[in-house]
PDB file of N, CA and C in Angstrom:
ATOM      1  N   UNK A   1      99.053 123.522  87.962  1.00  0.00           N
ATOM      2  CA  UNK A   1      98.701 124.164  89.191  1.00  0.00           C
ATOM      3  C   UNK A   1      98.134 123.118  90.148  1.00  0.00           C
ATOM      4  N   UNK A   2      98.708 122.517  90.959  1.00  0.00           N
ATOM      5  CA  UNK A   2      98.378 121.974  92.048  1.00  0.00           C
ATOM      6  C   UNK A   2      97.292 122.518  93.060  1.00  0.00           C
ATOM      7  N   UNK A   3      96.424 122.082  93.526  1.00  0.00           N
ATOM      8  CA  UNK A   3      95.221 122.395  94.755  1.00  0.00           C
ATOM      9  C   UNK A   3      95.928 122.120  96.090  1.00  0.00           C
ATOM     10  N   UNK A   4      95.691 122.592  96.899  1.00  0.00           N
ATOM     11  CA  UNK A   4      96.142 122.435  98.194  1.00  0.00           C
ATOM     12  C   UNK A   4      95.108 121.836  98.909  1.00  0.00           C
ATOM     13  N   UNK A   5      94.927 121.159  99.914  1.00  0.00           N
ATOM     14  CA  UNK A   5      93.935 120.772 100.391  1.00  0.00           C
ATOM     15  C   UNK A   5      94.203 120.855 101.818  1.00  0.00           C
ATOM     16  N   UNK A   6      92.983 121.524 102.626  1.00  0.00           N
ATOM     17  CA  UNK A   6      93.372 121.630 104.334  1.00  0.00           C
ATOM     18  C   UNK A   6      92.395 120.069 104.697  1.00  0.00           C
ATOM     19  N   UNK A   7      93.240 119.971 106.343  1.00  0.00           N
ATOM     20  CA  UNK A   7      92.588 119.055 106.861  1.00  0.00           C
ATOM     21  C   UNK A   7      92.281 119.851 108.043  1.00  0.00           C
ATOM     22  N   UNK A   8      91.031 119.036 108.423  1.00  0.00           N
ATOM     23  CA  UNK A   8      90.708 119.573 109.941  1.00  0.00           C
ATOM     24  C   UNK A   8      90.597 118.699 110.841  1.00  0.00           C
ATOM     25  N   UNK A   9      90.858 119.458 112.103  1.00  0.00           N
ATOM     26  CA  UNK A   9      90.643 118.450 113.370  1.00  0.00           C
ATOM     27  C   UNK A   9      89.138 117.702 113.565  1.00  0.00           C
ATOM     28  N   UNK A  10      89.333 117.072 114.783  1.00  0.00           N
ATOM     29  CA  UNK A  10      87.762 116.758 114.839  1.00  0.00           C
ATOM     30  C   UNK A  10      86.949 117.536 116.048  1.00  0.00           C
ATOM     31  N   UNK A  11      88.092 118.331 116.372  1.00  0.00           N
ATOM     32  CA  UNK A  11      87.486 119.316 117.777  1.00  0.00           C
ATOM     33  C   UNK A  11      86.757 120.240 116.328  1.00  0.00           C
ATOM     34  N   UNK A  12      87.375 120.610 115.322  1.00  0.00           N
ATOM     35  CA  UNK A  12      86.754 121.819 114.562  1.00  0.00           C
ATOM     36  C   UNK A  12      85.329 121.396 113.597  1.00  0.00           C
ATOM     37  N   UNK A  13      85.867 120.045 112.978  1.00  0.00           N
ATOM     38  CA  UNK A  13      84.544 119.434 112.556  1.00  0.00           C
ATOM     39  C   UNK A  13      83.320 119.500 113.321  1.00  0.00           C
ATOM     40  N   UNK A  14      83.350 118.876 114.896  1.00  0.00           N
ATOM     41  CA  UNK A  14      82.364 118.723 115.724  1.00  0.00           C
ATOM     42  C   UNK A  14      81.675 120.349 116.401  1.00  0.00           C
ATOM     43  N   UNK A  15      82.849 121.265 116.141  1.00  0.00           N
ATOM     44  CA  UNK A  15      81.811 122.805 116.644  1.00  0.00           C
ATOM     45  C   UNK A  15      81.296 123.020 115.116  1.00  0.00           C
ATOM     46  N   UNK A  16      81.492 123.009 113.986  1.00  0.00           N
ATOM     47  CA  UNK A  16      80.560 123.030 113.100  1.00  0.00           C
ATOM     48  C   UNK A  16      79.472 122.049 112.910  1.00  0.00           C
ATOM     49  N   UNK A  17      80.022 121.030 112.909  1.00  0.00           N
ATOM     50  CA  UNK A  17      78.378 120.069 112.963  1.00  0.00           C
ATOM     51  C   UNK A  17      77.485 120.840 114.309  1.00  0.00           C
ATOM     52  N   UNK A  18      77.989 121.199 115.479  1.00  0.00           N
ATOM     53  CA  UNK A  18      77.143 121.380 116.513  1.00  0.00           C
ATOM     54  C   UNK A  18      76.496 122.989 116.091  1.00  0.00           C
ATOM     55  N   UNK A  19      77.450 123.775 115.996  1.00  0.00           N
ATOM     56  CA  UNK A  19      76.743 124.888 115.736  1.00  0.00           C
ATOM     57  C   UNK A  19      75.861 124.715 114.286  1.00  0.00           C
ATOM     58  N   UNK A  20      75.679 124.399 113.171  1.00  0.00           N
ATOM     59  CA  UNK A  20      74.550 123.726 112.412  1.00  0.00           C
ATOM     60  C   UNK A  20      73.538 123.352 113.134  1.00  0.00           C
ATOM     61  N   UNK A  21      73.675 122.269 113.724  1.00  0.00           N
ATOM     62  CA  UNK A  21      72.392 121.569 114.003  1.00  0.00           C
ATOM     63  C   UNK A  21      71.566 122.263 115.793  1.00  0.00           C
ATOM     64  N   UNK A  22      72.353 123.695 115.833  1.00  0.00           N
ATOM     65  CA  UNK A  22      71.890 124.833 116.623  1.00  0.00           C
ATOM     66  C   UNK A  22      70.923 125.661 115.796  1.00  0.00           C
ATOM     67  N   UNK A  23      70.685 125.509 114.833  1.00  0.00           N
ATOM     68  CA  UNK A  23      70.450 126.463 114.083  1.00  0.00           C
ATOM     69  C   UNK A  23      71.166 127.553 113.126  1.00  0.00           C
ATOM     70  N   UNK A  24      72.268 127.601 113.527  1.00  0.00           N
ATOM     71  CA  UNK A  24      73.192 128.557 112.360  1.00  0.00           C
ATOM     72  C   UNK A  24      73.389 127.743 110.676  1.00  0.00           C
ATOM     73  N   UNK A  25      72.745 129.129 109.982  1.00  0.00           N
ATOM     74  CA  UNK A  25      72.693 128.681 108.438  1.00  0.00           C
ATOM     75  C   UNK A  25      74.107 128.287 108.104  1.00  0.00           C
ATOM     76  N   UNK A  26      74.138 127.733 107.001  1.00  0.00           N
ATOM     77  CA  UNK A  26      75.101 126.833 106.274  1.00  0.00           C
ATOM     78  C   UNK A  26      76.058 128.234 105.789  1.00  0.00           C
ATOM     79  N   UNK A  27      75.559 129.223 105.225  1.00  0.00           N
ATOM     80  CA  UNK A  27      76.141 130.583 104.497  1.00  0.00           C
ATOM     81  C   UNK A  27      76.680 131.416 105.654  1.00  0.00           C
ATOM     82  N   UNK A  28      76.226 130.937 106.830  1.00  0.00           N
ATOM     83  CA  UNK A  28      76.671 132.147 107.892  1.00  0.00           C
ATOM     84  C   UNK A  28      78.059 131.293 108.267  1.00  0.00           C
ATOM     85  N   UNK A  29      78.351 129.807 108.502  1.00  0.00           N
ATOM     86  CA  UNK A  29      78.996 128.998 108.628  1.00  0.00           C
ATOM     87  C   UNK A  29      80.233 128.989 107.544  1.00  0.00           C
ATOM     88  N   UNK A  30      79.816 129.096 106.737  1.00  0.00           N
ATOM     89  CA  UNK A  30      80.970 129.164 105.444  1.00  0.00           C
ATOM     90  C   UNK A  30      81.440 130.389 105.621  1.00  0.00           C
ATOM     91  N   UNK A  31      80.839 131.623 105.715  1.00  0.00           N
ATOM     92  CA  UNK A  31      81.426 132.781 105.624  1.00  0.00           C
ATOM     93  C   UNK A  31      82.150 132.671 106.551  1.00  0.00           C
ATOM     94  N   UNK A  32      82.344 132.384 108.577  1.00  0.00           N
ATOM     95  CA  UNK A  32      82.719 132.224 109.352  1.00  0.00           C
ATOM     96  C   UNK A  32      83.948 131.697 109.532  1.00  0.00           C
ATOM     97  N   UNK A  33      84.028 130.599 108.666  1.00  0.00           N
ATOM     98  CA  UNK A  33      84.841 129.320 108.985  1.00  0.00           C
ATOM     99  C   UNK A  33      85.541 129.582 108.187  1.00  0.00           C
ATOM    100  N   UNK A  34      85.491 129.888 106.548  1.00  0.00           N
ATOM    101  CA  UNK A  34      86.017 129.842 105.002  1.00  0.00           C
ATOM    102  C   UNK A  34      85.827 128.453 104.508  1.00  0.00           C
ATOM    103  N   UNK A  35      84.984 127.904 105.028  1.00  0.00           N
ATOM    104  CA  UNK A  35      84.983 126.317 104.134  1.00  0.00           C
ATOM    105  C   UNK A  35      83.942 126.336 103.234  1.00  0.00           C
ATOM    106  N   UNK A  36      83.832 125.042 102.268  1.00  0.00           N
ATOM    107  CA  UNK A  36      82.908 124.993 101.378  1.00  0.00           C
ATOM    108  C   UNK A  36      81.504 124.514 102.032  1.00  0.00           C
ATOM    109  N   UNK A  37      80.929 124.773 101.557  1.00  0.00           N
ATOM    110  CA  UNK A  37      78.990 124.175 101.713  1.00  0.00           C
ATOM    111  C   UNK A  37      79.272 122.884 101.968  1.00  0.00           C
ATOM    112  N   UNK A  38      79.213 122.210 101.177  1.00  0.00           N
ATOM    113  CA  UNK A  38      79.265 121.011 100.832  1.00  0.00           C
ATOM    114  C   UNK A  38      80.338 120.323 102.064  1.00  0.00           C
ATOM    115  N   UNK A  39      81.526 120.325 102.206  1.00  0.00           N
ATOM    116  CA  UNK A  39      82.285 120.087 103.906  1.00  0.00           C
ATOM    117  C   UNK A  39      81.007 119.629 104.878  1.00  0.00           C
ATOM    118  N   UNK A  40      80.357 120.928 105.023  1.00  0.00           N
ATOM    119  CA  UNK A  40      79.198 121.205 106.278  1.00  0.00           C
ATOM    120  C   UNK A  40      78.117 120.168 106.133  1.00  0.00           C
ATOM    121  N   UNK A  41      77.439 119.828 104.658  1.00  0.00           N
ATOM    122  CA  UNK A  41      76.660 119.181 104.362  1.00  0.00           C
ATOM    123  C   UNK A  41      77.178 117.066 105.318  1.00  0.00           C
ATOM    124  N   UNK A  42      78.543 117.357 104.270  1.00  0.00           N
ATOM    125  CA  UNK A  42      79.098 115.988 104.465  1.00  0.00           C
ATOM    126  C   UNK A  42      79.425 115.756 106.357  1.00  0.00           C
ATOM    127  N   UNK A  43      79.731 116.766 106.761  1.00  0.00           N
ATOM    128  CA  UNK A  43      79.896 116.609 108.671  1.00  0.00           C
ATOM    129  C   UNK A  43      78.889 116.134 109.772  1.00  0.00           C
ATOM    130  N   UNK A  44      78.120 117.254 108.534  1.00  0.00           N
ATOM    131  CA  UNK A  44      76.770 116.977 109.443  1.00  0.00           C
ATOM    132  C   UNK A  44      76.213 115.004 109.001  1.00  0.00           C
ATOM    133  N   UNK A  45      76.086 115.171 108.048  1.00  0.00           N
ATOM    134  CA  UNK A  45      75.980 113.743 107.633  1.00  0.00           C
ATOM    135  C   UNK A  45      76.476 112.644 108.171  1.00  0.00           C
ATOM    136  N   UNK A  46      77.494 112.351 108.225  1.00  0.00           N
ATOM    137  CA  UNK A  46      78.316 111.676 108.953  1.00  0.00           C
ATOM    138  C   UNK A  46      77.970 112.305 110.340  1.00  0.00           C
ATOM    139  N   UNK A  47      77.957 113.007 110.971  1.00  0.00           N
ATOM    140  CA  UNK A  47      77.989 112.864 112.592  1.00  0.00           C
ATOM    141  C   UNK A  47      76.343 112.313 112.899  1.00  0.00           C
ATOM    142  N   UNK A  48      75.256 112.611 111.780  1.00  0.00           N
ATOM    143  CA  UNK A  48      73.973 112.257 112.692  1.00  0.00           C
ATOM    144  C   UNK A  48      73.688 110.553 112.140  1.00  0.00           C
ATOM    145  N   UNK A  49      74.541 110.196 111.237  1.00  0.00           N
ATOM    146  CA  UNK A  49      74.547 108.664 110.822  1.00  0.00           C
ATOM    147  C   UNK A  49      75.424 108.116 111.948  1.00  0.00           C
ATOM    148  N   UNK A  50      76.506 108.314 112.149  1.00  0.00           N
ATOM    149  CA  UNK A  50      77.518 107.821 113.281  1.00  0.00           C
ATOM    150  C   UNK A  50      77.890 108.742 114.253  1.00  0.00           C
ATOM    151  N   UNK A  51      77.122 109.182 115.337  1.00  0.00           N
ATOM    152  CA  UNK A  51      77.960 110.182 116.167  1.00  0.00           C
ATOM    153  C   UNK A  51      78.826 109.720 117.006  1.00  0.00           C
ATOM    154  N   UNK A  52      79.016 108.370 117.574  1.00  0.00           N
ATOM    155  CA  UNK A  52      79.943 107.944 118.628  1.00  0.00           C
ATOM    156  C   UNK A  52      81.575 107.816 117.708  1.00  0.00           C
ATOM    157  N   UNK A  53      81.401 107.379 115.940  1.00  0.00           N
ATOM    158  CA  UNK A  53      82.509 107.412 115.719  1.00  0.00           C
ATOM    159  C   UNK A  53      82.566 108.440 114.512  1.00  0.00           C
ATOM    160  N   UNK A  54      82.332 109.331 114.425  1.00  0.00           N
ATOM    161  CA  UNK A  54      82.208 110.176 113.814  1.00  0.00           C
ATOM    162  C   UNK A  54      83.938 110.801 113.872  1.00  0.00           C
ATOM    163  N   UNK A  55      84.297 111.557 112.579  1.00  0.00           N
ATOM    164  CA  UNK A  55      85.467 112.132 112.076  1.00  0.00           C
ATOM    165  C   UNK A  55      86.459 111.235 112.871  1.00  0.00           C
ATOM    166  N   UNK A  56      86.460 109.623 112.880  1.00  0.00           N
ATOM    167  CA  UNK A  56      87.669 109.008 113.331  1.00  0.00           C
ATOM    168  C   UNK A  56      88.603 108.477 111.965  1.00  0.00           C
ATOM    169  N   UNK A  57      89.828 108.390 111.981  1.00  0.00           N
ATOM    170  CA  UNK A  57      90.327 108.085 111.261  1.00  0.00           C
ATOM    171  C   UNK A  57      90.156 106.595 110.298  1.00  0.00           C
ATOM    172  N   UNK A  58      90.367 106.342 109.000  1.00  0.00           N
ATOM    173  CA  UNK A  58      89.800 105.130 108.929  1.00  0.00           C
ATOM    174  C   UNK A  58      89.895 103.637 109.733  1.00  0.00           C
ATOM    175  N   UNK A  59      91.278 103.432 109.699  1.00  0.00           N
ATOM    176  CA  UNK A  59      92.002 102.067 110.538  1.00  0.00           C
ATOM    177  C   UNK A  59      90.895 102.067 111.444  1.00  0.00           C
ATOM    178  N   UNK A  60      90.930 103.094 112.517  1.00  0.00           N
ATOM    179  CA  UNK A  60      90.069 103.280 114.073  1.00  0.00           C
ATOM    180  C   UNK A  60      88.163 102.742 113.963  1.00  0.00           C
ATOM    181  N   UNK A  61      88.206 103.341 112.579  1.00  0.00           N
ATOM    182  CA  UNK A  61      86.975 103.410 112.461  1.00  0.00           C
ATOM    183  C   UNK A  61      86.076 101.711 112.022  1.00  0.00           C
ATOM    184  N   UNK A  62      87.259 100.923 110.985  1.00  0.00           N
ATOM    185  CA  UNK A  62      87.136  99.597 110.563  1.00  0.00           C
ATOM    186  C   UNK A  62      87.640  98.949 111.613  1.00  0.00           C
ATOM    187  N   UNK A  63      88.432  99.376 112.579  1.00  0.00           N
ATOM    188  CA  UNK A  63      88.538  98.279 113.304  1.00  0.00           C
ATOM    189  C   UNK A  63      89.920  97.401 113.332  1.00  0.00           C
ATOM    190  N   UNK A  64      90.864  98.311 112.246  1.00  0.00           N
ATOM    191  CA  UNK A  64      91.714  97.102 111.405  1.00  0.00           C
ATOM    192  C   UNK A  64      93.506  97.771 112.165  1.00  0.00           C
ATOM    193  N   UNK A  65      93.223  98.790 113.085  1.00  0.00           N
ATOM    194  CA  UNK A  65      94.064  99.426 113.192  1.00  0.00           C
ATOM    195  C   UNK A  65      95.294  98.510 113.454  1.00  0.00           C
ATOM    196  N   UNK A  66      95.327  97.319 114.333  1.00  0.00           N
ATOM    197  CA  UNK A  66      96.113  96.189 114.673  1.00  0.00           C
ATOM    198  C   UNK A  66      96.319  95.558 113.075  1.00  0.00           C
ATOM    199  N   UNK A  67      95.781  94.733 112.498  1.00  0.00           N
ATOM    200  CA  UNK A  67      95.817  94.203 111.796  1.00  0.00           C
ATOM    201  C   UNK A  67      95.981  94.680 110.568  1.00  0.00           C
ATOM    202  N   UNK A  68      95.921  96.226 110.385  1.00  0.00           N
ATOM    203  CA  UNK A  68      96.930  97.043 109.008  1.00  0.00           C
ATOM    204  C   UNK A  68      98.188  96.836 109.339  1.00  0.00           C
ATOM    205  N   UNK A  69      98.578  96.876 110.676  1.00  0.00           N
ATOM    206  CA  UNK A  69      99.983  97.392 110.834  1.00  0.00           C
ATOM    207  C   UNK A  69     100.633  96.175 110.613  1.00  0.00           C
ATOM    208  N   UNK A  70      99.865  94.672 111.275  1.00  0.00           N
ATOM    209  CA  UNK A  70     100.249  93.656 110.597  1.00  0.00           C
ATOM    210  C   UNK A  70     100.892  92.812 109.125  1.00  0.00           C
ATOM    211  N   UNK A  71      99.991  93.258 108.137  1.00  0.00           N
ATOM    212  CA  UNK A  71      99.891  93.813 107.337  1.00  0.00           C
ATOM    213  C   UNK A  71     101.133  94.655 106.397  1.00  0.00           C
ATOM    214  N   UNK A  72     100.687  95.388 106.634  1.00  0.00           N
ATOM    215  CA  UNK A  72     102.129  96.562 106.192  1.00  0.00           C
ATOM    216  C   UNK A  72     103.279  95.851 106.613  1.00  0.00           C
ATOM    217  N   UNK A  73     103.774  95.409 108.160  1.00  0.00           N
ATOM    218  CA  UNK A  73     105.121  94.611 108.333  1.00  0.00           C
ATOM    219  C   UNK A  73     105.223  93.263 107.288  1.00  0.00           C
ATOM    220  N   UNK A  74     103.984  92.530 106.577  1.00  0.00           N
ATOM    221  CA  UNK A  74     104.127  91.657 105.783  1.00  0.00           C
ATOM    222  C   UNK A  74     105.011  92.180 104.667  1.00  0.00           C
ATOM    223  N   UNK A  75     104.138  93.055 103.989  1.00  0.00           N
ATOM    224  CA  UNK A  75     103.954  93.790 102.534  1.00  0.00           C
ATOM    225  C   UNK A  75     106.025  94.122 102.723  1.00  0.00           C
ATOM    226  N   UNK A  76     106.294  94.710 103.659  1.00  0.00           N
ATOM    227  CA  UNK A  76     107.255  95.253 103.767  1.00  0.00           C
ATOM    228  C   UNK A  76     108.421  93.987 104.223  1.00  0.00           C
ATOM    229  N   UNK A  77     108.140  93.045 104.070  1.00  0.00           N
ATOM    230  CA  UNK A  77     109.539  91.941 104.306  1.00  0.00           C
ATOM    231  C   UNK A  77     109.316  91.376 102.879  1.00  0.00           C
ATOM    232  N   UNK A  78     107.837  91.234 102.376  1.00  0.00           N
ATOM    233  CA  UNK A  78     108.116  90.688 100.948  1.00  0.00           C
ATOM    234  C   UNK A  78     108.876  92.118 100.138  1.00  0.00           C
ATOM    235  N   UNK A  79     108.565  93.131 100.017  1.00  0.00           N
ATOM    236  CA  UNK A  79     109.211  94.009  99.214  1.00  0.00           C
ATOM    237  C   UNK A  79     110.563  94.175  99.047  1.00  0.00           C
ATOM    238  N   UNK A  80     111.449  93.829 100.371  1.00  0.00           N
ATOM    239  CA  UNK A  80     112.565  93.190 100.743  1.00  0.00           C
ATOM    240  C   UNK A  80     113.183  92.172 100.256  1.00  0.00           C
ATOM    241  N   UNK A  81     112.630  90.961 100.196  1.00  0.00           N
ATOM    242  CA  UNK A  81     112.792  89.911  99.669  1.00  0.00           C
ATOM    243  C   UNK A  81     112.654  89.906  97.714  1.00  0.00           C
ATOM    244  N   UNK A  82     111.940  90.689  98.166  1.00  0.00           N
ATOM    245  CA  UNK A  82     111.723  90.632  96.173  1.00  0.00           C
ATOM    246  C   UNK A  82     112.464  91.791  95.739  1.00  0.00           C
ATOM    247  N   UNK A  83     113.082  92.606  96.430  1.00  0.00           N
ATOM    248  CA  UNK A  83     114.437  93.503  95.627  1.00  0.00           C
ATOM    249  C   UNK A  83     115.685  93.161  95.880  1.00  0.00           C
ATOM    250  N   UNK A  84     116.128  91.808  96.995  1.00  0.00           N
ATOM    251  CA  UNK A  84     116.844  91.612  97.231  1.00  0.00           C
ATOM    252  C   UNK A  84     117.084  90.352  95.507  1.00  0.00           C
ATOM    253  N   UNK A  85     115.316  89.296  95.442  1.00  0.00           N
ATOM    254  CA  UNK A  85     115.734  88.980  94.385  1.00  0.00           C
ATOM    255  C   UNK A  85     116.106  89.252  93.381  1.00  0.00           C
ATOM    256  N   UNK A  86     115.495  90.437  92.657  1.00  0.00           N
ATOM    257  CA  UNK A  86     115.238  91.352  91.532  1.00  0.00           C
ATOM    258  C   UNK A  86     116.849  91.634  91.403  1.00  0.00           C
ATOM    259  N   UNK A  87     117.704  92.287  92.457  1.00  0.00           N
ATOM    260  CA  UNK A  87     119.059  92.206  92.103  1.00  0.00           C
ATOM    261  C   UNK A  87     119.778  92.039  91.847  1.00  0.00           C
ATOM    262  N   UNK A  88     119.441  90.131  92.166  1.00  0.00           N
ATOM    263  CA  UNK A  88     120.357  89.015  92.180  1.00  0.00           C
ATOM    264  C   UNK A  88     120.473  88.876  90.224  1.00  0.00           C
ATOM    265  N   UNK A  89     119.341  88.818  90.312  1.00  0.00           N
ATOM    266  CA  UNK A  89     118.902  88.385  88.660  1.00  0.00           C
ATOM    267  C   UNK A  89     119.101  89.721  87.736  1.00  0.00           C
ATOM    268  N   UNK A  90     119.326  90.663  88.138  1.00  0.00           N
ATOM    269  CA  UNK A  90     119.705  91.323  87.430  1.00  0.00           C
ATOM    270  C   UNK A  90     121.561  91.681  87.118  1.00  0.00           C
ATOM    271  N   UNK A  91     121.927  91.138  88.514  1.00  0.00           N
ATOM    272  CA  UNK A  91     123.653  90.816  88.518  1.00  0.00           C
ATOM    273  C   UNK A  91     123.988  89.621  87.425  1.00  0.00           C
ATOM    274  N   UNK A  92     122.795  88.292  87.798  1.00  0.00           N
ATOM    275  CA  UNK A  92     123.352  87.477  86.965  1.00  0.00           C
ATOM    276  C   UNK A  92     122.555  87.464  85.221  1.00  0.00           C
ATOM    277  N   UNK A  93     122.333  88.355  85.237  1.00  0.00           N
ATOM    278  CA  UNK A  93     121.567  88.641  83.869  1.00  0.00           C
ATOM    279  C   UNK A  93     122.892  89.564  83.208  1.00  0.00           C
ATOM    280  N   UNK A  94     123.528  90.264  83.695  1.00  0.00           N
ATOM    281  CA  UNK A  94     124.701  91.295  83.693  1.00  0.00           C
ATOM    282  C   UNK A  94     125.766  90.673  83.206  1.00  0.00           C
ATOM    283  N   UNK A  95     125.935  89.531  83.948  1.00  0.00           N
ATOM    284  CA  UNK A  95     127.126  88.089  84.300  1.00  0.00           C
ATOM    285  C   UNK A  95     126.829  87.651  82.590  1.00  0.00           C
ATOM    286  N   UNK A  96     125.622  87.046  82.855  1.00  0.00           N
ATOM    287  CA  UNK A  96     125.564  86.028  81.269  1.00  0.00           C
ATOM    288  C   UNK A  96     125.741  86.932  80.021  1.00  0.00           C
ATOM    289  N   UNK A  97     125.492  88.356  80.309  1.00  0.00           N
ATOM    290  CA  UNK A  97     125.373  89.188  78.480  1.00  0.00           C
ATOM    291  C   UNK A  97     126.355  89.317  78.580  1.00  0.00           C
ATOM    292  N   UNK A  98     127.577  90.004  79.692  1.00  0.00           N
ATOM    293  CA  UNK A  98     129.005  89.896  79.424  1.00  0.00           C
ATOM    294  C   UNK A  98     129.531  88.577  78.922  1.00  0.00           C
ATOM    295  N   UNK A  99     129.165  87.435  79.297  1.00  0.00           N
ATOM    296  CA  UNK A  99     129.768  86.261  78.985  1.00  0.00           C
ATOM    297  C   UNK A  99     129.516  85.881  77.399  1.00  0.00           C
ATOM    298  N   UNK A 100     128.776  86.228  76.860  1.00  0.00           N
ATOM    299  CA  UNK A 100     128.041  86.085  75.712  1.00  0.00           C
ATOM    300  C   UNK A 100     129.015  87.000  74.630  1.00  0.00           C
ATOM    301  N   UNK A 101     129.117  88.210  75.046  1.00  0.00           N
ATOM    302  CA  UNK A 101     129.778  89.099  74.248  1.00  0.00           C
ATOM    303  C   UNK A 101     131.023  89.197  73.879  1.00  0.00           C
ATOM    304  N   UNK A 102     131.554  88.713  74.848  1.00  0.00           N
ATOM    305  CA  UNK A 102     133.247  88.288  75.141  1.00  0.00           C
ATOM    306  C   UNK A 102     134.089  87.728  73.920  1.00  0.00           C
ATOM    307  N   UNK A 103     135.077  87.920  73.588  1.00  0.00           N
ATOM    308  CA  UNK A 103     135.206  86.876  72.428  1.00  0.00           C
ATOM    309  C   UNK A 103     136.104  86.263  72.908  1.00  0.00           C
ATOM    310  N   UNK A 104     136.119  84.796  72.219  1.00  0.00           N
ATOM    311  CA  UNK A 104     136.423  83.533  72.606  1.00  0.00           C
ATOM    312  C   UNK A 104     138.117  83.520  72.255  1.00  0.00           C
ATOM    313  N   UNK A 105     138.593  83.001  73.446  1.00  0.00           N
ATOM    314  CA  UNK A 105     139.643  83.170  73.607  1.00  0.00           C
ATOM    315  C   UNK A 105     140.474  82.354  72.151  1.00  0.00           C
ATOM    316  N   UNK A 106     141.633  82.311  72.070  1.00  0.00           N
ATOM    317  CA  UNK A 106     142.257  81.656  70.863  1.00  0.00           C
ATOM    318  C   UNK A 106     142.749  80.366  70.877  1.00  0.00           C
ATOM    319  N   UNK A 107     142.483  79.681  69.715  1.00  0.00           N
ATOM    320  CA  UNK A 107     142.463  78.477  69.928  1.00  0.00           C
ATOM    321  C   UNK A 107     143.794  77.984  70.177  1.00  0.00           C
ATOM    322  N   UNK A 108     144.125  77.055  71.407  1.00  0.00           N
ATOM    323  CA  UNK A 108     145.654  76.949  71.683  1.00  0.00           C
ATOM    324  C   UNK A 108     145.727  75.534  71.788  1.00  0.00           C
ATOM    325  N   UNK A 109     144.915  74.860  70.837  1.00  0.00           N
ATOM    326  CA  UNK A 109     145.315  73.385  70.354  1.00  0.00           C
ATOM    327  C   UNK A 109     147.093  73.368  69.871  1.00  0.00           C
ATOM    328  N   UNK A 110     147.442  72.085  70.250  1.00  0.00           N
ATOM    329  CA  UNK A 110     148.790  71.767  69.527  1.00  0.00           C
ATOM    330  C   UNK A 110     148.617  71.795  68.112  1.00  0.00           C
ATOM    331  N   UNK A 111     149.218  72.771  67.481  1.00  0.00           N
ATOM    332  CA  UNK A 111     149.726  72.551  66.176  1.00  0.00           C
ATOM    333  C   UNK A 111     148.609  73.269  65.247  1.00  0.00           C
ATOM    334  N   UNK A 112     148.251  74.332  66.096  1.00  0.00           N
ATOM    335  CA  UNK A 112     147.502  75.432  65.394  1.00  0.00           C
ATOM    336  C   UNK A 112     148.402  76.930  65.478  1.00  0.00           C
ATOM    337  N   UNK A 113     148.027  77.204  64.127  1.00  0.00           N
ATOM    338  CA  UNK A 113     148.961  78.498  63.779  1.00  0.00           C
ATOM    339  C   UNK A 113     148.437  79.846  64.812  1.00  0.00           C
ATOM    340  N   UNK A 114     149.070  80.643  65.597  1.00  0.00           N
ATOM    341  CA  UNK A 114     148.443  82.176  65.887  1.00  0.00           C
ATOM    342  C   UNK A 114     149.086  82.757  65.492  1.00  0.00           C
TER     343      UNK A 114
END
């Protein structure tokens, strides 16, 4: 049985952190919304530790958003390169066990019997 898991925006995160820290209980909030306690606990957390970057995605948030994508175009020419090798060697790995298995042609020296 697989779990499903919702995601939320950050327009919806930020009216629950705000309505919380209005005063509305955590139980009136869950009943409201259908989310868990614990969600509310972690929103609020995160928004009064970081509110300017609060519920941003990670890349945005480290800073790395340029330099993942960098990155990833690396990862993704070596992965290229190394299945293009992986092929090769597996053609000529193919090549040598056929060659191996083959039987040797007959001996066609002068003055041998077939």
């Amino acid at each position: 049985m697989s779990r499903k898991y919702r995601t939320f925006s950050k327009e919806f995160k930020l009216k629950v952190v705000h309505a919380r820290l209005q005063g509305k209980s955590v139980a009136e909030l869950v009943r409201e919304h259908d989310i868990h306690p614990n969600m509310i606990y972690k929103w609020v957390q995160e928004y009064t530790a970081h509110p300017q970057t609060a519920f941003r995605t990670s890349p945005e948030r480290d800073g790395e958003s340029q330099g993942g994508a960098h990155t990833v175009a690396e990862l993704e020419q070596m992965i290229g390169r190394l299945t293009m090798e992986n092929d090769f060697l597996k053609k000529a790995l193919a090549l040598a066990a056929n060659a191996s298995t083959t039987p040797s042609s007959p001996n066609t020296e002068p003055g041998a019997k077939v």
